[in-house]
PDB file of N, CA and C in Angstrom:
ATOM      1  N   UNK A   1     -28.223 -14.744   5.731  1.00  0.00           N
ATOM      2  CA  UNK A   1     -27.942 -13.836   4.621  1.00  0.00           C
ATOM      3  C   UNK A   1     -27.343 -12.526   5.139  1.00  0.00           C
ATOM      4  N   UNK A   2     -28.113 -12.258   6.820  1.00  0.00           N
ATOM      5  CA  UNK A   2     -27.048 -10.717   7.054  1.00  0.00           C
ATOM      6  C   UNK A   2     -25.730 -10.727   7.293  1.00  0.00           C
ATOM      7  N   UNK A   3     -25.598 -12.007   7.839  1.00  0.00           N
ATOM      8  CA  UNK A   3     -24.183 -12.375   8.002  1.00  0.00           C
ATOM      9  C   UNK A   3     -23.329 -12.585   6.859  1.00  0.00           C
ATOM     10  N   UNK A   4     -23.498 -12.758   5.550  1.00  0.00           N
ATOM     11  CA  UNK A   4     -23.017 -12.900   4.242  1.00  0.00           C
ATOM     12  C   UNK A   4     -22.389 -11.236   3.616  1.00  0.00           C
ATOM     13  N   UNK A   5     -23.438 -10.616   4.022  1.00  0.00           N
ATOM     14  CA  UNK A   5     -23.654  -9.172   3.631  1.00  0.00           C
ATOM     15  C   UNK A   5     -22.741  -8.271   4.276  1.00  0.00           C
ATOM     16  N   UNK A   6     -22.508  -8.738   6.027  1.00  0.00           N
ATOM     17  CA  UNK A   6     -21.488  -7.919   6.739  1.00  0.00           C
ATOM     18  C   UNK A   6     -20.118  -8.805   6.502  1.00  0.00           C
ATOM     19  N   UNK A   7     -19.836  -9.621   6.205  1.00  0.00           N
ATOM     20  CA  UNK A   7     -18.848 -10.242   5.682  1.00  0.00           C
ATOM     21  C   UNK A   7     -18.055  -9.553   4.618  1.00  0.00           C
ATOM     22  N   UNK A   8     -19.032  -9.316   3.659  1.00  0.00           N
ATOM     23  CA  UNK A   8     -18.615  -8.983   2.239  1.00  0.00           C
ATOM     24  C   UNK A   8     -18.419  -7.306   2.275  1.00  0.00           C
ATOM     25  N   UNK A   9     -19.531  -6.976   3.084  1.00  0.00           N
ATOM     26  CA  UNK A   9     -18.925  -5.151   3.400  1.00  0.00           C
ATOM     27  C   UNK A   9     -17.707  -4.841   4.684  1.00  0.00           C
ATOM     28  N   UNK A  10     -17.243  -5.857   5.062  1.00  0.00           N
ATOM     29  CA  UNK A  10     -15.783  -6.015   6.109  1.00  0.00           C
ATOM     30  C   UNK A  10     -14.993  -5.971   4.621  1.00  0.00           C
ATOM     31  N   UNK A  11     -15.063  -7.341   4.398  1.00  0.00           N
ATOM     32  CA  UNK A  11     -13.900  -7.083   2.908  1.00  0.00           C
ATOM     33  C   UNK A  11     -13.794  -6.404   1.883  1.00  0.00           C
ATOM     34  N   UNK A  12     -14.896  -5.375   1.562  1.00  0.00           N
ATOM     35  CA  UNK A  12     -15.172  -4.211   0.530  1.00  0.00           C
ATOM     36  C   UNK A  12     -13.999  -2.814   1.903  1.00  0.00           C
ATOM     37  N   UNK A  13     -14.567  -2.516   2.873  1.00  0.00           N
ATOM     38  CA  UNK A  13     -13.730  -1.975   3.421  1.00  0.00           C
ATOM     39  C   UNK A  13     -12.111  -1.936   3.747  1.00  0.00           C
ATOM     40  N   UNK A  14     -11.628  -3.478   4.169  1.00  0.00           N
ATOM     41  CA  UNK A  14     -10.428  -3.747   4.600  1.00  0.00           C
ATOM     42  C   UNK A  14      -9.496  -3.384   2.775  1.00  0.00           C
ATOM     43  N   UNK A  15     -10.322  -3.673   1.807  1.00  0.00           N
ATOM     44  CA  UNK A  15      -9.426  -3.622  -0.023  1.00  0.00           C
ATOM     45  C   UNK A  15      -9.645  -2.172  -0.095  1.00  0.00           C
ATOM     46  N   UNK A  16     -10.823  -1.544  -0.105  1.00  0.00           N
ATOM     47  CA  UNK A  16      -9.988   0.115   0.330  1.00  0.00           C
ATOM     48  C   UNK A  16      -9.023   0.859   0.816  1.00  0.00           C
ATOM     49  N   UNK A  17      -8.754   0.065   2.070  1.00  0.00           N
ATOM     50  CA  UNK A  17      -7.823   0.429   2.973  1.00  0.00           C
ATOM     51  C   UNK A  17      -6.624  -0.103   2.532  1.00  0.00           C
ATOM     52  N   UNK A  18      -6.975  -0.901   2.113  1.00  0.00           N
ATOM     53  CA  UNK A  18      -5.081  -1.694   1.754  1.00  0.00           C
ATOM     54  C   UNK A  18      -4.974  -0.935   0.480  1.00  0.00           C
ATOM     55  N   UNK A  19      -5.968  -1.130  -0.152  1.00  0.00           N
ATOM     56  CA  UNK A  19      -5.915   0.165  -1.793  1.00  0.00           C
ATOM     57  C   UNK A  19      -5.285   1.659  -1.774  1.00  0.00           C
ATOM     58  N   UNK A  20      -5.684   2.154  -0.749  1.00  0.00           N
ATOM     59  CA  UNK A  20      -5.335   3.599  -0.683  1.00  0.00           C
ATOM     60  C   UNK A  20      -3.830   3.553  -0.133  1.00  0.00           C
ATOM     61  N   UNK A  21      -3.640   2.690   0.887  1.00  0.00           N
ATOM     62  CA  UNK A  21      -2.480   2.403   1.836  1.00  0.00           C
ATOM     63  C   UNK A  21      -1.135   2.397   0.646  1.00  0.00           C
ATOM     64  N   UNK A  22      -1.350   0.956  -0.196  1.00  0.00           N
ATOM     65  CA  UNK A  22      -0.631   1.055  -1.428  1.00  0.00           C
ATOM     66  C   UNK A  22      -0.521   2.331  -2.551  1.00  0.00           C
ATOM     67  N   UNK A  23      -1.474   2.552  -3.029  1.00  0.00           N
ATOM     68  CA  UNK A  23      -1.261   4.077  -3.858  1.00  0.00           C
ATOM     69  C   UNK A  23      -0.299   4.930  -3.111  1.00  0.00           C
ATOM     70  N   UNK A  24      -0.619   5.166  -1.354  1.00  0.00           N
ATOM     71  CA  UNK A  24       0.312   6.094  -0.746  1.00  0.00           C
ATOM     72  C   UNK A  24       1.646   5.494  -1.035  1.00  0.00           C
ATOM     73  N   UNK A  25       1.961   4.592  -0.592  1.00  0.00           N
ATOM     74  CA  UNK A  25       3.411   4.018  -0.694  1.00  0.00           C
ATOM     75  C   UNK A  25       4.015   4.342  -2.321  1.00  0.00           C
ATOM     76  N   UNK A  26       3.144   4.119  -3.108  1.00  0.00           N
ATOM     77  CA  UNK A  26       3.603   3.946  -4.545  1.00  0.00           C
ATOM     78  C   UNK A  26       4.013   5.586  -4.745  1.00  0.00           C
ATOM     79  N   UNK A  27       3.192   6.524  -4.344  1.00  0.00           N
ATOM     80  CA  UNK A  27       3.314   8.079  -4.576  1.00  0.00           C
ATOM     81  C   UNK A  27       4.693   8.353  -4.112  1.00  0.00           C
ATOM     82  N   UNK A  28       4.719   7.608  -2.545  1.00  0.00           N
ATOM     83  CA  UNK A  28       6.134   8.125  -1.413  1.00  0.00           C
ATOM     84  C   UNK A  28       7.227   7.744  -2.116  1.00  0.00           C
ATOM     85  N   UNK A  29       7.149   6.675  -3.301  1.00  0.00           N
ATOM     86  CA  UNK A  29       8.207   5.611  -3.710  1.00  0.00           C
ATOM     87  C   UNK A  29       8.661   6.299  -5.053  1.00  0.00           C
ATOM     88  N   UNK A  30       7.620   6.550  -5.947  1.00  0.00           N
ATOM     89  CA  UNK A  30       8.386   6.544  -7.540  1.00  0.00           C
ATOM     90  C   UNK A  30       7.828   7.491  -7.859  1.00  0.00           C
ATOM     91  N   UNK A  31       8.787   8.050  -8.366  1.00  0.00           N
ATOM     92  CA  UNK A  31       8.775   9.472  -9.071  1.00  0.00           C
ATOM     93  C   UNK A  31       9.295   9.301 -10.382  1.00  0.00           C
ATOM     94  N   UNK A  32       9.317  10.509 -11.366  1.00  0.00           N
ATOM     95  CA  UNK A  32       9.552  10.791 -12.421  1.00  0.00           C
ATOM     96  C   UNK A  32      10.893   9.833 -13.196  1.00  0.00           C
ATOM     97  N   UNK A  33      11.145   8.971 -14.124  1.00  0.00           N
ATOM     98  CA  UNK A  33      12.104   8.237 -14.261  1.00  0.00           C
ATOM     99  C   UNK A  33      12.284   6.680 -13.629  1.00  0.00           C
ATOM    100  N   UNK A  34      12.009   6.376 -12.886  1.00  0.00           N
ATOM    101  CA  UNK A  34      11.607   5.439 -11.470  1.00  0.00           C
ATOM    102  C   UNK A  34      10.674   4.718 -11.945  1.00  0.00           C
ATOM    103  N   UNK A  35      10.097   4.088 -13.101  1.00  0.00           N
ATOM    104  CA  UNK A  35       8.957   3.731 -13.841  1.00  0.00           C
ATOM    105  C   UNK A  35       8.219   2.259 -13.794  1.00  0.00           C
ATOM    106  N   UNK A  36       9.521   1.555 -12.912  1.00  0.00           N
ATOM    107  CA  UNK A  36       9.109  -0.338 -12.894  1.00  0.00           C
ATOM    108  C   UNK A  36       9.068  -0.509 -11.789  1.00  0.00           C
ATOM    109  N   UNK A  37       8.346  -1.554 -11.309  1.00  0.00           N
ATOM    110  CA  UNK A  37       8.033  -2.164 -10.179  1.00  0.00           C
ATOM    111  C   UNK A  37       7.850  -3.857 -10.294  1.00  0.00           C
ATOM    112  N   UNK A  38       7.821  -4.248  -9.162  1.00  0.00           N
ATOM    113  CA  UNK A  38       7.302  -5.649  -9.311  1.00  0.00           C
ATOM    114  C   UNK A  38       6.565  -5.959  -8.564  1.00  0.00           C
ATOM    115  N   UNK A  39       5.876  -6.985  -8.436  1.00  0.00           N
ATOM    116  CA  UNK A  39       4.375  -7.321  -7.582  1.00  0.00           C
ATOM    117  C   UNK A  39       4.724  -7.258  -6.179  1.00  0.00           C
ATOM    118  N   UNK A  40       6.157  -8.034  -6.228  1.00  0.00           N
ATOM    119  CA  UNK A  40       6.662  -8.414  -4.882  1.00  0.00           C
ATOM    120  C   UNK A  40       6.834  -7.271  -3.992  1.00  0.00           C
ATOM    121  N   UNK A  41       6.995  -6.177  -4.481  1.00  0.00           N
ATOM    122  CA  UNK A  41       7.240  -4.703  -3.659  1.00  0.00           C
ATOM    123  C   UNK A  41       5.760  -4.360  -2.920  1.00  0.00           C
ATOM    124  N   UNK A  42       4.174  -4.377  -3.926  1.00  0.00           N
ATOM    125  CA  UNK A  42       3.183  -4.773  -3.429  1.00  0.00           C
ATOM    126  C   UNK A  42       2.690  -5.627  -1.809  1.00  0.00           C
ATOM    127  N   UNK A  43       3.496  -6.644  -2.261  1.00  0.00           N
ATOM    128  CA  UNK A  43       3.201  -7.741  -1.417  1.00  0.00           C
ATOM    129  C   UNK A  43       3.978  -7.339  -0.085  1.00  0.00           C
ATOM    130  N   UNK A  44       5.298  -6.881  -0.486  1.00  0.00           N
ATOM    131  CA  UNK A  44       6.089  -6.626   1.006  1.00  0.00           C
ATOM    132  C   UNK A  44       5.477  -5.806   1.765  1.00  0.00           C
ATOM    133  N   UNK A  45       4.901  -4.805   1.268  1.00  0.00           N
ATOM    134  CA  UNK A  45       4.136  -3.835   1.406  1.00  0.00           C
ATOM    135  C   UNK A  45       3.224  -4.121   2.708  1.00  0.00           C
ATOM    136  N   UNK A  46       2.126  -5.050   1.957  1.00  0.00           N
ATOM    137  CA  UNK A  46       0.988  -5.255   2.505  1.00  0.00           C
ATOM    138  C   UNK A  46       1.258  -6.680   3.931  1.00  0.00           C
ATOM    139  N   UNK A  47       2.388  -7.254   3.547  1.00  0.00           N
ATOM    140  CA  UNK A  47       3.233  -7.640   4.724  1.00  0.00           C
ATOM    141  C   UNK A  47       3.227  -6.860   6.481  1.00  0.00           C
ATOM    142  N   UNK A  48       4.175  -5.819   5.823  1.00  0.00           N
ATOM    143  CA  UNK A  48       4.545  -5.142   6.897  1.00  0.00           C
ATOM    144  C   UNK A  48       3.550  -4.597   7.486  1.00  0.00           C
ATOM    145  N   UNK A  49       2.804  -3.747   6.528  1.00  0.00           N
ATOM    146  CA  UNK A  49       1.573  -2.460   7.273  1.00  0.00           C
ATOM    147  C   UNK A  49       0.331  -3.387   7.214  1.00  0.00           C
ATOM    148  N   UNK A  50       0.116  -4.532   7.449  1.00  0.00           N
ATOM    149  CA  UNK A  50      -1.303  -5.088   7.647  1.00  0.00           C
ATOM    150  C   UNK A  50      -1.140  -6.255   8.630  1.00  0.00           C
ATOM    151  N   UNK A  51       0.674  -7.053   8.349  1.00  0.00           N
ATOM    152  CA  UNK A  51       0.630  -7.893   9.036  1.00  0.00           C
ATOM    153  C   UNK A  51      -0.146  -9.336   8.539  1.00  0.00           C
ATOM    154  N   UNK A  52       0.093  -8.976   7.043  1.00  0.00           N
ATOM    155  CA  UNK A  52      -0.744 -10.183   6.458  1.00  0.00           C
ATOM    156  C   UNK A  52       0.430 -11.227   6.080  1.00  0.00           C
ATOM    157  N   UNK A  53      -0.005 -12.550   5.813  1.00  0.00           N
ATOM    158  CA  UNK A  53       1.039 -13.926   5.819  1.00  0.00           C
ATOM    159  C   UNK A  53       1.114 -13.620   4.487  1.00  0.00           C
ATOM    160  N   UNK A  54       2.341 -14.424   3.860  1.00  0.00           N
ATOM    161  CA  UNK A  54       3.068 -14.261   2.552  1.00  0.00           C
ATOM    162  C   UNK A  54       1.737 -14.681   1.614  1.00  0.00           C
ATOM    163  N   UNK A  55       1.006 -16.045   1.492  1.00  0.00           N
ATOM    164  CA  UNK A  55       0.078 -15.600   0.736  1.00  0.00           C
ATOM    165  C   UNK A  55      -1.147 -15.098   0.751  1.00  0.00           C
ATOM    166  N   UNK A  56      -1.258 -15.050   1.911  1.00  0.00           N
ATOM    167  CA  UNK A  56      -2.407 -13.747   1.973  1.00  0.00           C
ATOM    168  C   UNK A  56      -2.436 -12.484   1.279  1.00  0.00           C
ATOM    169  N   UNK A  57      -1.050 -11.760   1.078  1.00  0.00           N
ATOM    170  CA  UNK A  57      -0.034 -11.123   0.757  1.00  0.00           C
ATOM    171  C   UNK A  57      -0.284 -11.095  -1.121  1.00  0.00           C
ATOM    172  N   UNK A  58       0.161 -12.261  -1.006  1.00  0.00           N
ATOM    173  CA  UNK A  58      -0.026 -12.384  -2.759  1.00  0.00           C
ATOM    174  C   UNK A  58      -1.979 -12.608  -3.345  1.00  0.00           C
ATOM    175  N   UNK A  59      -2.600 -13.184  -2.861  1.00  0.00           N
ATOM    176  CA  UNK A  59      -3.766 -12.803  -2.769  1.00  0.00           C
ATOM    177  C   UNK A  59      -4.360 -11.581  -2.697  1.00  0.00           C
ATOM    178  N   UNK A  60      -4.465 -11.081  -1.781  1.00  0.00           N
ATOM    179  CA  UNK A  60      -5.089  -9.534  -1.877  1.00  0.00           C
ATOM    180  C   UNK A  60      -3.945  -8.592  -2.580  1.00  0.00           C
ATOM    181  N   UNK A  61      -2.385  -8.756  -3.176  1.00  0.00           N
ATOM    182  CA  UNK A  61      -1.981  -7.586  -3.682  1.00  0.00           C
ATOM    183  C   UNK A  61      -2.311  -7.906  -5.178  1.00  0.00           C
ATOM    184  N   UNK A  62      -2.652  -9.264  -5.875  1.00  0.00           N
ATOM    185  CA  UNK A  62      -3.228  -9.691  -6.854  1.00  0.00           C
ATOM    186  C   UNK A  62      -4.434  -8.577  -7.117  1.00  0.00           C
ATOM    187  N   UNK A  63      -5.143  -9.060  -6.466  1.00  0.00           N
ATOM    188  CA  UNK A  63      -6.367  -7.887  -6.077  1.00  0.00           C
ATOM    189  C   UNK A  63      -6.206  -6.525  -6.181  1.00  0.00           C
ATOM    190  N   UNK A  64      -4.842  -6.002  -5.534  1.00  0.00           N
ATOM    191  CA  UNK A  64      -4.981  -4.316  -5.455  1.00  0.00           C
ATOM    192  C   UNK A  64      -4.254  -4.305  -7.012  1.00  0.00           C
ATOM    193  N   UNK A  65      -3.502  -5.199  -7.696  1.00  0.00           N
ATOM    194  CA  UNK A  65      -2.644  -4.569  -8.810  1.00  0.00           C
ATOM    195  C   UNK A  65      -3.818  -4.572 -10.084  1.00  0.00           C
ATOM    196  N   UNK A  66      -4.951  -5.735  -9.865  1.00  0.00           N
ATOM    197  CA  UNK A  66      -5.743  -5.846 -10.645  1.00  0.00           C
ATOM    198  C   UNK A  66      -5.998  -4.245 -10.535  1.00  0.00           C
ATOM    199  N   UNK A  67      -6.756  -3.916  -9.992  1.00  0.00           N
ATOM    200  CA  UNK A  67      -7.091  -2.305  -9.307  1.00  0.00           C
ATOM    201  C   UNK A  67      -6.818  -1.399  -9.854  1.00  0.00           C
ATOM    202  N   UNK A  68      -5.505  -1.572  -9.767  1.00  0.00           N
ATOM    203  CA  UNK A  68      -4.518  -0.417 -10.102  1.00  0.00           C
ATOM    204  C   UNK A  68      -4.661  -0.398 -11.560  1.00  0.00           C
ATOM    205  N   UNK A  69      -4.694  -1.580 -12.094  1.00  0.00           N
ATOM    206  CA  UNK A  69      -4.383  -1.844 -13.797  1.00  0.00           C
ATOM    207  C   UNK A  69      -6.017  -1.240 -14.020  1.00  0.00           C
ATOM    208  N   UNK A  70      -6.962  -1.241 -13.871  1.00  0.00           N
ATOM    209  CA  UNK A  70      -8.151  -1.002 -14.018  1.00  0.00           C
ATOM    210  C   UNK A  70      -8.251   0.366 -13.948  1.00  0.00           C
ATOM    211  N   UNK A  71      -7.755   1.420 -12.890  1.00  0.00           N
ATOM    212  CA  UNK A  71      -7.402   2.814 -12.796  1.00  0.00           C
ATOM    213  C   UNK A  71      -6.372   3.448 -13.655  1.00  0.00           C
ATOM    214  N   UNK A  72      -5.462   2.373 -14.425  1.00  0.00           N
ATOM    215  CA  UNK A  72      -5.026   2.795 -15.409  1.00  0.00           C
ATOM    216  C   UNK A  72      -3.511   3.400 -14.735  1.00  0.00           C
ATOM    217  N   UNK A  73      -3.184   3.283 -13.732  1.00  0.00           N
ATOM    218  CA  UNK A  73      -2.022   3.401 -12.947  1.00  0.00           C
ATOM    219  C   UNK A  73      -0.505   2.529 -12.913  1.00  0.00           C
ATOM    220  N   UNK A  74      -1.458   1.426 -13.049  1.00  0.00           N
ATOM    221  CA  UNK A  74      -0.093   0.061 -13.245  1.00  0.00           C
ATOM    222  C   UNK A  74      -0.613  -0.582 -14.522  1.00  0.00           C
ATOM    223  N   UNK A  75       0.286  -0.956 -15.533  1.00  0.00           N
ATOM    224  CA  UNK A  75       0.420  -1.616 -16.717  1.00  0.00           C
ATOM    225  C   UNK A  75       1.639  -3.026 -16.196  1.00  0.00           C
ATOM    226  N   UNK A  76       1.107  -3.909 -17.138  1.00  0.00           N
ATOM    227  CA  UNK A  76       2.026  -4.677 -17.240  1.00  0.00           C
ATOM    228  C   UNK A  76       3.029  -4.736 -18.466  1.00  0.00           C
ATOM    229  N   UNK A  77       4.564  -4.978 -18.113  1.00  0.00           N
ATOM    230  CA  UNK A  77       5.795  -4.844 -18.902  1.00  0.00           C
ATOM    231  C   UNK A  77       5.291  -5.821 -19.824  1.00  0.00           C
ATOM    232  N   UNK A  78       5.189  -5.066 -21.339  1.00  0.00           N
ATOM    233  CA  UNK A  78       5.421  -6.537 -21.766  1.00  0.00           C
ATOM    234  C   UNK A  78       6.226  -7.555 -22.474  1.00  0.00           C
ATOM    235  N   UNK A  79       7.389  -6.886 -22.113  1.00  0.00           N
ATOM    236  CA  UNK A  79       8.730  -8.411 -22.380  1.00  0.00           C
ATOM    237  C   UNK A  79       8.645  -9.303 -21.427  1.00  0.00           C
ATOM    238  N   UNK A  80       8.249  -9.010 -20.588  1.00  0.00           N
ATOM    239  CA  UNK A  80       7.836 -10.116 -19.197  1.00  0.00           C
ATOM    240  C   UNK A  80       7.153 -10.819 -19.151  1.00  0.00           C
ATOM    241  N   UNK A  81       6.632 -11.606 -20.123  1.00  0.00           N
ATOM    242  CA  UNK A  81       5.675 -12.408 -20.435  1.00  0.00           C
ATOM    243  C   UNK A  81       5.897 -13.654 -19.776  1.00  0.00           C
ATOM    244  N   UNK A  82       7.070 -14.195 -19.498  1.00  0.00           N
ATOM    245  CA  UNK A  82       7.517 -15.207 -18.840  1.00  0.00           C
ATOM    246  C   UNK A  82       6.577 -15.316 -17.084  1.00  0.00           C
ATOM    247  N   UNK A  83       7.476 -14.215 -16.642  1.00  0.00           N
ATOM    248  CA  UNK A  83       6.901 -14.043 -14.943  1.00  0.00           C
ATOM    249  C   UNK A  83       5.811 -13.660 -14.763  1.00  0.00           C
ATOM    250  N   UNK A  84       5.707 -12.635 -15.806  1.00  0.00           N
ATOM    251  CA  UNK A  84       4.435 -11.682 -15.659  1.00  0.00           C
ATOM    252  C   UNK A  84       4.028 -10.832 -14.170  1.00  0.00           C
ATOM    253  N   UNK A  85       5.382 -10.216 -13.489  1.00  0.00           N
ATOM    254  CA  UNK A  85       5.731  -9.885 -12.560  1.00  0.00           C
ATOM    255  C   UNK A  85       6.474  -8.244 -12.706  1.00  0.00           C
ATOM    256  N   UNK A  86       6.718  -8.223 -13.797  1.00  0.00           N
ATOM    257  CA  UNK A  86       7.145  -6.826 -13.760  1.00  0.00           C
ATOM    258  C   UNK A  86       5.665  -5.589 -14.061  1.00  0.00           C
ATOM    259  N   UNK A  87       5.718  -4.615 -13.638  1.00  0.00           N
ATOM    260  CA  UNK A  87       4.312  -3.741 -13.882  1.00  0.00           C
ATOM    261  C   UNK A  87       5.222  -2.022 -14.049  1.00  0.00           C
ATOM    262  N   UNK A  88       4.743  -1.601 -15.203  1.00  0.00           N
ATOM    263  CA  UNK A  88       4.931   0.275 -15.565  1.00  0.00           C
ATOM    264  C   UNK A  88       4.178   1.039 -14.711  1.00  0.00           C
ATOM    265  N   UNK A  89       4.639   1.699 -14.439  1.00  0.00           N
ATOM    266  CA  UNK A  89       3.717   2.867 -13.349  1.00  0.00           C
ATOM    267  C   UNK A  89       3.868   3.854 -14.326  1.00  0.00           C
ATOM    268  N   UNK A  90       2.345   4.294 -14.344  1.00  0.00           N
ATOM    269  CA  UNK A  90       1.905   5.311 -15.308  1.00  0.00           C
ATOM    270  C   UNK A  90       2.256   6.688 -13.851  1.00  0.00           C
ATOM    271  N   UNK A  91       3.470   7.366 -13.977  1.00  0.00           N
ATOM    272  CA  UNK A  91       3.584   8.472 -13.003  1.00  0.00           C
ATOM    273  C   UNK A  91       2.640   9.882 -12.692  1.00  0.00           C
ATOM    274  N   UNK A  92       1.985   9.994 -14.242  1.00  0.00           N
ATOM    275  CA  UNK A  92       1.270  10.845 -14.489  1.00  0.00           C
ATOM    276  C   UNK A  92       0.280  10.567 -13.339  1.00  0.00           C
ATOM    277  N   UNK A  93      -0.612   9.433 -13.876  1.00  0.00           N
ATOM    278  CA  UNK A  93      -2.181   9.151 -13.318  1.00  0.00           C
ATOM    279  C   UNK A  93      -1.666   9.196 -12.166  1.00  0.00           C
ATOM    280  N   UNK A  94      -1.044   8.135 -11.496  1.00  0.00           N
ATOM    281  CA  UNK A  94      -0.323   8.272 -10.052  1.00  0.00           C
ATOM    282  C   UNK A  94      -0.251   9.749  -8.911  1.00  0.00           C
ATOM    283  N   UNK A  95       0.437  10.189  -9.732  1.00  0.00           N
ATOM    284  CA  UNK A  95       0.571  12.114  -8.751  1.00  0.00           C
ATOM    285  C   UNK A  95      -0.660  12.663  -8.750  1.00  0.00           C
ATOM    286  N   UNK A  96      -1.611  12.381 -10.128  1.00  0.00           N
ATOM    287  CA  UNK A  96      -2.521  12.548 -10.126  1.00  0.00           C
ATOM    288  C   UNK A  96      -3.775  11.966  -9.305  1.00  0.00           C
ATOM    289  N   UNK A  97      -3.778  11.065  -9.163  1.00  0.00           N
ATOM    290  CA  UNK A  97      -4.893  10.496  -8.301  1.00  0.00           C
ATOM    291  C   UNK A  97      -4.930  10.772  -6.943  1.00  0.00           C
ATOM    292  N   UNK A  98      -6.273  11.316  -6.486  1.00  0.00           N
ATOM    293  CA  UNK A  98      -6.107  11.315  -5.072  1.00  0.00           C
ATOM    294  C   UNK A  98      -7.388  10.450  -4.483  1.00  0.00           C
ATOM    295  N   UNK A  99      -6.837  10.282  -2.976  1.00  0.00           N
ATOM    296  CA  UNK A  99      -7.506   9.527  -2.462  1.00  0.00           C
ATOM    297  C   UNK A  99      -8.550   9.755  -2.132  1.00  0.00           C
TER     298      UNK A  99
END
């Protein structure tokens, strides 16, 4: 069971880190006007600066956009109902939030 416990507080830590990592990028990235995104920008993301495999990638950025949508930061487009791949960045909450 302790081994379950340090497992699960490794992966409560490492989704922080990729959480905050992303918000930074999203702040460095879109500004005022600049309002859409897509998951895949997420994912490249967490690619490069973690070194994670493509679906590993889509797995945990699933995870951080859930996140984000929950903080009220990322919305999903909704004419995109098809892909369900496009997401609104609320710019406000965004500049606003700190880490």
């Amino acid at each position: 069971m302790d081994e379950k416990q340090r497992i699960e507080a490794e992966k409560k830590k490492n989704f922080k880190i990729r959480l905050k990592s992303v918000i930074e990028m999203l702040q460095e990235t879109y500004y005022p006007g600049h309002s859409t995104t897509a998951k895949r920008v997420i994912e490249r993301h967490l690619i490069r600066e973690f070194g994670l495999k493509p679906r590993e990638a889509t797995y945990h950025g699933g995870n951080i956009i859930d996140e984000l949508q929950v903080m009220g930061i990322l919305e999903r487009v909704p004419e995109d109902v098809i892909r369900n791949a496009l997401l609104t960045i609320n710019i406000r909450k965004l500049q606003a939030h700190k880490a």
